[in-house]
C-alpha atoms as a PDB file:
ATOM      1  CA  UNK A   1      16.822  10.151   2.475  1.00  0.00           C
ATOM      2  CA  UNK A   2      13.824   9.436   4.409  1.00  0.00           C
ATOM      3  CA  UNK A   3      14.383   7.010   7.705  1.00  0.00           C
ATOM      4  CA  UNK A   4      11.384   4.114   7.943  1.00  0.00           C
ATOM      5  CA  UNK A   5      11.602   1.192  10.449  1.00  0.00           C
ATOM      6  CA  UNK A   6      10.993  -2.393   9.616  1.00  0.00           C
ATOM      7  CA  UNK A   7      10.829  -5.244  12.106  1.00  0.00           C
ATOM      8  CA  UNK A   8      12.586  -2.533  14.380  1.00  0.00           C
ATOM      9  CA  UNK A   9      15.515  -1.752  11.823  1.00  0.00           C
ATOM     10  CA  UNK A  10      15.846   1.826  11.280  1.00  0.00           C
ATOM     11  CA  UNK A  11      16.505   2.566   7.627  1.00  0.00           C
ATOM     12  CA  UNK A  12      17.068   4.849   4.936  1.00  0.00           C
ATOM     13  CA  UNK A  13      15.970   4.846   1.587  1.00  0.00           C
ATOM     14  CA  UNK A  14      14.971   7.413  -1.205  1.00  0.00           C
ATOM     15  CA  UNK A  15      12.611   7.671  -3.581  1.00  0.00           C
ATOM     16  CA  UNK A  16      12.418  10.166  -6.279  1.00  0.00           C
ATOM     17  CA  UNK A  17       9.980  11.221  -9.040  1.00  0.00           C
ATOM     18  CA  UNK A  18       6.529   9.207 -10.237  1.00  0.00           C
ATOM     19  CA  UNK A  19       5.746   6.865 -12.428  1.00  0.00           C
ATOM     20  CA  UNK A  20       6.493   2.692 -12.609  1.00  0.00           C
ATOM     21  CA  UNK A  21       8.855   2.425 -10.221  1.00  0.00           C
ATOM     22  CA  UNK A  22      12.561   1.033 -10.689  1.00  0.00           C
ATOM     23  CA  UNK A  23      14.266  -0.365  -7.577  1.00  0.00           C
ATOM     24  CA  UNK A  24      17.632  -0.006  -7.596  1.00  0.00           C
ATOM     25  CA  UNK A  25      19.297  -2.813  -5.272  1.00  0.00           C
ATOM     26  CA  UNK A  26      23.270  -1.820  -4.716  1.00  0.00           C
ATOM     27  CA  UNK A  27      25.397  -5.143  -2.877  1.00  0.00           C
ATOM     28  CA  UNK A  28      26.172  -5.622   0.432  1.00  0.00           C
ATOM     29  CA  UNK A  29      28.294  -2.927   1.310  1.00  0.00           C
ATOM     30  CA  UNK A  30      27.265   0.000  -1.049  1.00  0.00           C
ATOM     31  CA  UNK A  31      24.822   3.173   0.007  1.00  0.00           C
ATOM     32  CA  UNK A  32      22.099   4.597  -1.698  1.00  0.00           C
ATOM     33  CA  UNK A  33      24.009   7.426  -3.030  1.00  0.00           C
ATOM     34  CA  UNK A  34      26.153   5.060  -5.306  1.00  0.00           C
ATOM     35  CA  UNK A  35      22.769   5.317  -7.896  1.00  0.00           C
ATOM     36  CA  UNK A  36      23.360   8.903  -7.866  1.00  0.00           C
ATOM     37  CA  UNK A  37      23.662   9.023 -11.706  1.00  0.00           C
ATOM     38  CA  UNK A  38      21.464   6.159 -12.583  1.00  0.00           C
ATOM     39  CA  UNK A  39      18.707   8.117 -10.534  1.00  0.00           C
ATOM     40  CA  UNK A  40      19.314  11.663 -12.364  1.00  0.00           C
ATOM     41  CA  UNK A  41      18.783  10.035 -15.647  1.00  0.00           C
ATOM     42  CA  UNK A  42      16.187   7.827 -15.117  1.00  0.00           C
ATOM     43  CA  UNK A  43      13.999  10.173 -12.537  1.00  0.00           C
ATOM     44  CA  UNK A  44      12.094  11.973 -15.549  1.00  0.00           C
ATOM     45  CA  UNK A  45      11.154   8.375 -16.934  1.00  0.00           C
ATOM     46  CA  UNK A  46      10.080   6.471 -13.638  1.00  0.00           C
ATOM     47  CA  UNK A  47       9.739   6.314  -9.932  1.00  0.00           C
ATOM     48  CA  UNK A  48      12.970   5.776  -8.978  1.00  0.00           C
ATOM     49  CA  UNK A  49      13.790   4.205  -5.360  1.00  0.00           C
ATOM     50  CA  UNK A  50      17.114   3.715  -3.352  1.00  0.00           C
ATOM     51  CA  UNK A  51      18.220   2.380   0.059  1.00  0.00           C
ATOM     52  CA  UNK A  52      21.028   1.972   2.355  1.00  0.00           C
ATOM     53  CA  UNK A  53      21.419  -1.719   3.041  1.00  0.00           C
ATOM     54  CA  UNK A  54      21.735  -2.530   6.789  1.00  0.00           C
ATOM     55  CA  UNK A  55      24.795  -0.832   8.515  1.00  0.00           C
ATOM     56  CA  UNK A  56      25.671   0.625   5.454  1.00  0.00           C
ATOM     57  CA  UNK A  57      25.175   4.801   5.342  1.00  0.00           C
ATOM     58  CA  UNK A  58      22.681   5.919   7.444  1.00  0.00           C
ATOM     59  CA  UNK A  59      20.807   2.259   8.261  1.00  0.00           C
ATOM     60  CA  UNK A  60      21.768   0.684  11.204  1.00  0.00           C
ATOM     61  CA  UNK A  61      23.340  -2.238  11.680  1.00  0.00           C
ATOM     62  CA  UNK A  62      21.272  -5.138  13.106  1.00  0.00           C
ATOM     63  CA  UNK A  63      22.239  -6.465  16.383  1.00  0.00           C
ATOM     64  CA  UNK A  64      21.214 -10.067  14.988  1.00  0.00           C
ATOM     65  CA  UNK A  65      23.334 -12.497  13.986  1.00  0.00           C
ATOM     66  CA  UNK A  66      20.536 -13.586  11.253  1.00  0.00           C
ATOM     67  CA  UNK A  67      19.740 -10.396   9.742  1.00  0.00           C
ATOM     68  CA  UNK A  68      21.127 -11.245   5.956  1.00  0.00           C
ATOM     69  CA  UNK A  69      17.683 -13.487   5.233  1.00  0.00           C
ATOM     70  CA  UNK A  70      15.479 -10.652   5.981  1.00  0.00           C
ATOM     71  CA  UNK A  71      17.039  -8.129   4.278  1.00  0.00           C
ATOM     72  CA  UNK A  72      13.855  -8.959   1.422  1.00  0.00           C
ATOM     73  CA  UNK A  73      11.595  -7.783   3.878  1.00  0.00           C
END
Protein backbone atom coordinates (compact mmCIF):
# COMPACT_ATOMS: atom_id res chain seq x y z
CA UNK A 1 0.00 0.00 0.00
CA UNK A 2 1.13 3.41 -0.58
CA UNK A 3 0.80 5.95 2.66
CA UNK A 4 -0.76 9.65 1.49
CA UNK A 5 -1.84 12.29 4.09
CA UNK A 6 -5.07 14.16 4.02
CA UNK A 7 -6.02 17.02 6.32
CA UNK A 8 -2.99 15.54 8.38
CA UNK A 9 -4.38 11.83 8.47
CA UNK A 10 -1.84 9.46 7.41
CA UNK A 11 -3.34 6.78 5.21
CA UNK A 12 -3.05 3.84 3.19
CA UNK A 13 -4.60 2.91 0.16
CA UNK A 14 -3.78 0.85 -3.07
CA UNK A 15 -4.32 1.14 -6.37
CA UNK A 16 -3.69 -1.39 -8.97
CA UNK A 17 -3.76 -1.66 -12.79
CA UNK A 18 -5.27 1.16 -15.47
CA UNK A 19 -8.17 1.82 -16.90
CA UNK A 20 -11.83 3.40 -15.44
CA UNK A 21 -11.30 3.11 -12.12
CA UNK A 22 -13.52 1.05 -9.53
CA UNK A 23 -13.37 2.18 -5.89
CA UNK A 24 -13.84 -0.33 -3.67
CA UNK A 25 -15.26 1.16 -0.23
CA UNK A 26 -15.04 -1.81 2.64
CA UNK A 27 -17.24 -0.61 6.20
CA UNK A 28 -16.03 0.77 9.10
CA UNK A 29 -13.84 -1.65 10.47
CA UNK A 30 -12.50 -3.66 7.41
CA UNK A 31 -8.80 -3.11 5.63
CA UNK A 32 -7.94 -2.83 2.23
CA UNK A 33 -6.78 -6.30 1.93
CA UNK A 34 -10.41 -7.68 2.47
CA UNK A 35 -10.83 -6.80 -1.68
CA UNK A 36 -8.03 -9.06 -2.17
CA UNK A 37 -10.06 -11.27 -4.60
CA UNK A 38 -12.36 -8.70 -5.97
CA UNK A 39 -9.05 -6.79 -6.99
CA UNK A 40 -7.28 -9.99 -8.72
CA UNK A 41 -10.25 -10.42 -10.89
CA UNK A 42 -11.18 -7.22 -11.76
CA UNK A 43 -7.39 -5.64 -12.12
CA UNK A 44 -7.11 -6.79 -15.93
CA UNK A 45 -10.57 -4.96 -16.60
CA UNK A 46 -10.11 -1.56 -14.62
CA UNK A 47 -8.18 0.62 -12.31
CA UNK A 48 -8.83 -0.84 -9.30
CA UNK A 49 -8.36 1.24 -5.88
CA UNK A 50 -8.43 0.22 -2.10
CA UNK A 51 -7.93 1.88 1.31
CA UNK A 52 -7.67 1.32 4.91
CA UNK A 53 -10.39 3.32 6.59
CA UNK A 54 -9.11 5.42 9.55
CA UNK A 55 -7.49 3.29 12.40
CA UNK A 56 -8.14 0.39 10.56
CA UNK A 57 -4.69 -1.51 9.07
CA UNK A 58 -2.10 0.68 8.49
CA UNK A 59 -4.22 4.30 8.68
CA UNK A 60 -4.14 5.94 11.74
CA UNK A 61 -6.61 6.62 13.89
CA UNK A 62 -7.74 10.28 14.17
CA UNK A 63 -7.29 11.96 17.40
CA UNK A 64 -10.73 13.84 16.67
CA UNK A 65 -13.72 13.15 18.07
CA UNK A 66 -15.45 14.26 14.57
CA UNK A 67 -13.48 12.38 12.18
CA UNK A 68 -16.51 9.96 10.79
CA UNK A 69 -17.95 13.14 8.50
CA UNK A 70 -14.75 13.55 6.76
CA UNK A 71 -13.96 10.30 6.04
CA UNK A 72 -15.45 11.49 2.12
CA UNK A 73 -12.67 13.67 1.92
Amino acid sequence: MLPGTINGIRLHYEVSSQGDPVLMINGLSAPAAYWALQVKALAPHFRVVTFDNRGVGETIHSSSSSWTPSIAQ
